[in-house]
C-alpha atoms as a PDB file:
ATOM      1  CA  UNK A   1      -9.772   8.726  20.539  1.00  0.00           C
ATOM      2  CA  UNK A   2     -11.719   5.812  22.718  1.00  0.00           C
ATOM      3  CA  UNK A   3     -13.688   8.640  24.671  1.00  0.00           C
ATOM      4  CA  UNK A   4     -14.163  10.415  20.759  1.00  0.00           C
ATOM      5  CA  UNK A   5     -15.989   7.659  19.569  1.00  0.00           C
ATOM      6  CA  UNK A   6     -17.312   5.412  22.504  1.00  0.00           C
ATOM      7  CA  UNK A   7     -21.334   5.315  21.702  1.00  0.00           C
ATOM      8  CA  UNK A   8     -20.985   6.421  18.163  1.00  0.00           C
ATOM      9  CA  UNK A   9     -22.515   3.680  15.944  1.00  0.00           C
ATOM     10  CA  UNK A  10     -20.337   2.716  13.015  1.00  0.00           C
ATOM     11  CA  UNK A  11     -21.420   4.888  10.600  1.00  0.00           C
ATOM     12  CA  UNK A  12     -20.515   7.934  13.035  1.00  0.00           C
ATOM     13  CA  UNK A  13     -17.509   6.894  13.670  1.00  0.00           C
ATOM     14  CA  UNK A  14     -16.544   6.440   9.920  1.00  0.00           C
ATOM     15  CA  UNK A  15     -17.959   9.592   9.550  1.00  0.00           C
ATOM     16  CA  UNK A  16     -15.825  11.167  11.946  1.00  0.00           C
ATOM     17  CA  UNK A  17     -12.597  10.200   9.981  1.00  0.00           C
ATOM     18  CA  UNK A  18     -14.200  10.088   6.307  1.00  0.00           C
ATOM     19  CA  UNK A  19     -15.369  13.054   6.224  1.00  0.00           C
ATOM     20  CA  UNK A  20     -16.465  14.887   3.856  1.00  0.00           C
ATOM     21  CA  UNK A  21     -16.683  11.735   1.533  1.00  0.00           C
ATOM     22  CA  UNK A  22     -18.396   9.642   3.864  1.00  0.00           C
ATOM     23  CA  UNK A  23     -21.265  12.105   4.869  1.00  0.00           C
ATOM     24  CA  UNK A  24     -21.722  12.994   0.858  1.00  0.00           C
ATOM     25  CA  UNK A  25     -21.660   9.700   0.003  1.00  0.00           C
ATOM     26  CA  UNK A  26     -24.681   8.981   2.597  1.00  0.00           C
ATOM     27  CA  UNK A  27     -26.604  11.757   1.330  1.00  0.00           C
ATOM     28  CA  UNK A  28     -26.049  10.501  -2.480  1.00  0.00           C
ATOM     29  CA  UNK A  29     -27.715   6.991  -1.056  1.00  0.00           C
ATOM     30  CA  UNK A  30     -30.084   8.720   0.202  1.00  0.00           C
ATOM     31  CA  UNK A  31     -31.433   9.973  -2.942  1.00  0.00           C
ATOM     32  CA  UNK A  32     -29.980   7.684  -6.380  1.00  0.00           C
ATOM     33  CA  UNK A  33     -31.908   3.821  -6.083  1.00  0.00           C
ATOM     34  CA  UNK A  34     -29.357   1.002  -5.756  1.00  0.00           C
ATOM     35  CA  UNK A  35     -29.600   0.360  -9.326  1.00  0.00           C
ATOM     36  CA  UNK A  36     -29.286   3.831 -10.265  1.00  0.00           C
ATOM     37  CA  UNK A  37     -26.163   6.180 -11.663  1.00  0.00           C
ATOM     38  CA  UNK A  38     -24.409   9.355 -10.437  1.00  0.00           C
ATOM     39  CA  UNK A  39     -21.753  11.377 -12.055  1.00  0.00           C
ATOM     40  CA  UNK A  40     -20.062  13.153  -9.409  1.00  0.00           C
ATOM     41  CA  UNK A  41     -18.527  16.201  -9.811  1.00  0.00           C
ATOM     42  CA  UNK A  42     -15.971  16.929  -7.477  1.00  0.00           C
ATOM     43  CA  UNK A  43     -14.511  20.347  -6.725  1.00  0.00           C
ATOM     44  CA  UNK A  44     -11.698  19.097  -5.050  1.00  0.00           C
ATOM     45  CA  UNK A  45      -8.031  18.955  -5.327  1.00  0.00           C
ATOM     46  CA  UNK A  46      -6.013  16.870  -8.153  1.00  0.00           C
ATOM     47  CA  UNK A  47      -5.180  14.457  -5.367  1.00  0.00           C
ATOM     48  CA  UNK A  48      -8.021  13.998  -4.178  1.00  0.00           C
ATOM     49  CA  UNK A  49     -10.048  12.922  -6.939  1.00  0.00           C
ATOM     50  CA  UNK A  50      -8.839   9.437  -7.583  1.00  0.00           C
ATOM     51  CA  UNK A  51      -9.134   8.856  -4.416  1.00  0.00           C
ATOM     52  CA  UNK A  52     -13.266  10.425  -4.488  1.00  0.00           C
ATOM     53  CA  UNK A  53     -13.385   8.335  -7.176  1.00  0.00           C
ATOM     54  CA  UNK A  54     -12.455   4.881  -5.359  1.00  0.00           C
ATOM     55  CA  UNK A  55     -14.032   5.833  -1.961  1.00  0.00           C
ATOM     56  CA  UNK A  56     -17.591   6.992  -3.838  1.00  0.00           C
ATOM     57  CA  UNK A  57     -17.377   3.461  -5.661  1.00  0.00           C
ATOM     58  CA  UNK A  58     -17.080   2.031  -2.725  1.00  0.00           C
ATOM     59  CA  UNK A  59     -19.481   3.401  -0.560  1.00  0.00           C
ATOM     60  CA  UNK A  60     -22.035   4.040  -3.283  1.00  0.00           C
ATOM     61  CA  UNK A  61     -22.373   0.142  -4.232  1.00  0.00           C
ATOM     62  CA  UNK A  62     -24.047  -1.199  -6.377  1.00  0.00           C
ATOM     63  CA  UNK A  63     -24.654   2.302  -8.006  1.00  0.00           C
ATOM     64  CA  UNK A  64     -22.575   2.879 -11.442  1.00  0.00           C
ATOM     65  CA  UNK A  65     -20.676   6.353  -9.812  1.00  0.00           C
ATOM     66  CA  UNK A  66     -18.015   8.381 -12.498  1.00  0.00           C
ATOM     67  CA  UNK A  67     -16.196  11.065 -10.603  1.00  0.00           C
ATOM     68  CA  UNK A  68     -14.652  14.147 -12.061  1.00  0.00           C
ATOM     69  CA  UNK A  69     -12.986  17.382 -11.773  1.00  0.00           C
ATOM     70  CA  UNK A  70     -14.897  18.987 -15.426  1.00  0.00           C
ATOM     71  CA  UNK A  71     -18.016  20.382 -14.593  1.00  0.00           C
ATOM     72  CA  UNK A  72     -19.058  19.591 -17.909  1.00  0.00           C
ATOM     73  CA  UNK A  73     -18.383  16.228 -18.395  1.00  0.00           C
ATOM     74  CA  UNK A  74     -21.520  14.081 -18.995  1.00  0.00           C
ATOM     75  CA  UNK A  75     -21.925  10.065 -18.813  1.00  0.00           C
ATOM     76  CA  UNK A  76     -24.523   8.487 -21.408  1.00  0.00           C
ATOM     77  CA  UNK A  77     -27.643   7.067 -19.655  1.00  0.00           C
ATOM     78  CA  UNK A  78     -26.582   7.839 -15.965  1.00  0.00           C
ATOM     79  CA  UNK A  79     -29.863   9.515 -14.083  1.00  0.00           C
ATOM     80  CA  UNK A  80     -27.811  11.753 -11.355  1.00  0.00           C
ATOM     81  CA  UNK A  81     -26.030  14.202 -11.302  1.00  0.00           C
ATOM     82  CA  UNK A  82     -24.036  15.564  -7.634  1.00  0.00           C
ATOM     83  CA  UNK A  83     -22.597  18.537  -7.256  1.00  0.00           C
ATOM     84  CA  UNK A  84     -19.441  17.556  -4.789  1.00  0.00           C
ATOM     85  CA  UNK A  85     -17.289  20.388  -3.584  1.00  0.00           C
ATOM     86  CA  UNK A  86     -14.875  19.795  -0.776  1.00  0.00           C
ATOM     87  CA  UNK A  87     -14.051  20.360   2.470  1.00  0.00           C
ATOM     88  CA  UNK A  88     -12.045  23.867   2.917  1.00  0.00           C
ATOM     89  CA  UNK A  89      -9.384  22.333   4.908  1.00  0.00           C
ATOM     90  CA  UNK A  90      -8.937  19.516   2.514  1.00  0.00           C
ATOM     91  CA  UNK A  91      -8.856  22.151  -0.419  1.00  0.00           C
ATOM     92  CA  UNK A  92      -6.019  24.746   1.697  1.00  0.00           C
ATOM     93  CA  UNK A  93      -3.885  21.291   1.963  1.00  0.00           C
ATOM     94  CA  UNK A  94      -4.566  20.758  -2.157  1.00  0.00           C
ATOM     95  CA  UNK A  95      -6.078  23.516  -3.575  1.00  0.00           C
ATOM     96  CA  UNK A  96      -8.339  22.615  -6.512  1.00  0.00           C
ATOM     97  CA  UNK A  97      -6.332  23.007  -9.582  1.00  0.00           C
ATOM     98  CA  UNK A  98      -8.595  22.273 -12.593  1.00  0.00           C
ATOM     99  CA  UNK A  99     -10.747  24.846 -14.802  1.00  0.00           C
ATOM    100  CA  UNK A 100     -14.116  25.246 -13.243  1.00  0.00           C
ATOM    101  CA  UNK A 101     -16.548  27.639 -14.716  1.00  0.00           C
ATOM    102  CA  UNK A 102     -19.216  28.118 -12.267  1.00  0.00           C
ATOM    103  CA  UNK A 103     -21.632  30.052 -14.464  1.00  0.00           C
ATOM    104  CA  UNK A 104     -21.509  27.518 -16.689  1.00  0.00           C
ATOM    105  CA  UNK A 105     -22.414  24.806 -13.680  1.00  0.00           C
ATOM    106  CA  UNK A 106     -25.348  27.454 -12.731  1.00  0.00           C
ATOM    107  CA  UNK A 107     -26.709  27.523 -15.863  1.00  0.00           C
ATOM    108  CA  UNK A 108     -26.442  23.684 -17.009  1.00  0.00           C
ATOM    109  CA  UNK A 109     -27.892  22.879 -13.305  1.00  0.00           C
ATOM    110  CA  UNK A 110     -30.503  25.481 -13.446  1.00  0.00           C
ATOM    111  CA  UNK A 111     -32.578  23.525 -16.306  1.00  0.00           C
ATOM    112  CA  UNK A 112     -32.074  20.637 -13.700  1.00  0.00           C
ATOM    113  CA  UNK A 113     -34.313  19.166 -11.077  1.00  0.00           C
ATOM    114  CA  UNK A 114     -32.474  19.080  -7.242  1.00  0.00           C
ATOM    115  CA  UNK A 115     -33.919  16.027  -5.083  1.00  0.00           C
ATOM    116  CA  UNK A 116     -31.120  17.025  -2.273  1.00  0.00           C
ATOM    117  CA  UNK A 117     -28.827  19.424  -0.924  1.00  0.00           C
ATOM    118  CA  UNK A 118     -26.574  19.662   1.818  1.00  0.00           C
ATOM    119  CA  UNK A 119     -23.172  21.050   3.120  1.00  0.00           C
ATOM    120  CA  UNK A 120     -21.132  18.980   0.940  1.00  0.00           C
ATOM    121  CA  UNK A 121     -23.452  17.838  -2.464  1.00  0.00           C
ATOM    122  CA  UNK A 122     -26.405  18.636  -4.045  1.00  0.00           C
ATOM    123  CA  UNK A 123     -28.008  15.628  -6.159  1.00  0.00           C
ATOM    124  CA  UNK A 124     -29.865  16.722  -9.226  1.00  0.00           C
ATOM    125  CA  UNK A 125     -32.092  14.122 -11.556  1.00  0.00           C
ATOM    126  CA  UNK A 126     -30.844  14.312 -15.123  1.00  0.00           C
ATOM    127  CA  UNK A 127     -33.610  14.176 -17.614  1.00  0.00           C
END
């Protein structure tokens, strides 16, 4: 593990045991202002999304973050929306288990405008 992460700065190294939540987390900061609000939705496993929930909180201070499993849930005056879907060997340990109707996501993210997109989450601006 010492050789793993010798010369890794801190944020690589949480990286390396955080992830995905850690790298989609940086990307979020990346793209909602301090101030700002992100509902997360998180295609991830029933587990797992407390513990999104807690971690995102975390590493997304100050922002206001909701987390959830319904790809239609909406918060009142929050300006972000991510798109979180996780990692495939976090979702073959605990498969996602909720009712998520990607057309529907499509279409309510299609009248949306993406500022970011990577591996893990795409950040939209609500309007």
């Amino acid at each position: 593990m010492r050789s793993a992460l010798a010369g890794k700065s801190a944020d690589e190294r949480t990286g390396s045991f955080d992830n995905p939540g850690f790298q989609a987390a940086q990307d979020i900061v990346a793209t909602v202002p301090a101030n700002g609000c992100v509902v997360v939705l998180a295609y991830t496993g029933p587990d797992a999304v407390a513990y999104y929930q807690a971690r995102f909180r975390y590493l997304l201070y100050p922002r206001r973050v909701h987390v959830s499993a319904d790809p239609s849930v909406t918060v009142e005056s929050c300006g972000h929306l991510a798109v979180f879907r996780d990692s495939a060997i976090h979702l073959r340990e605990s498969p996602f288990a909720g009712s998520w109707d990607e057309p529907a996501l499509q279409q309510r993210l299609s009248a949306l405008h993406r500022i970011s997109a990577t591996d893990f989450v795409h950040v939209y601006a609500l309007p």
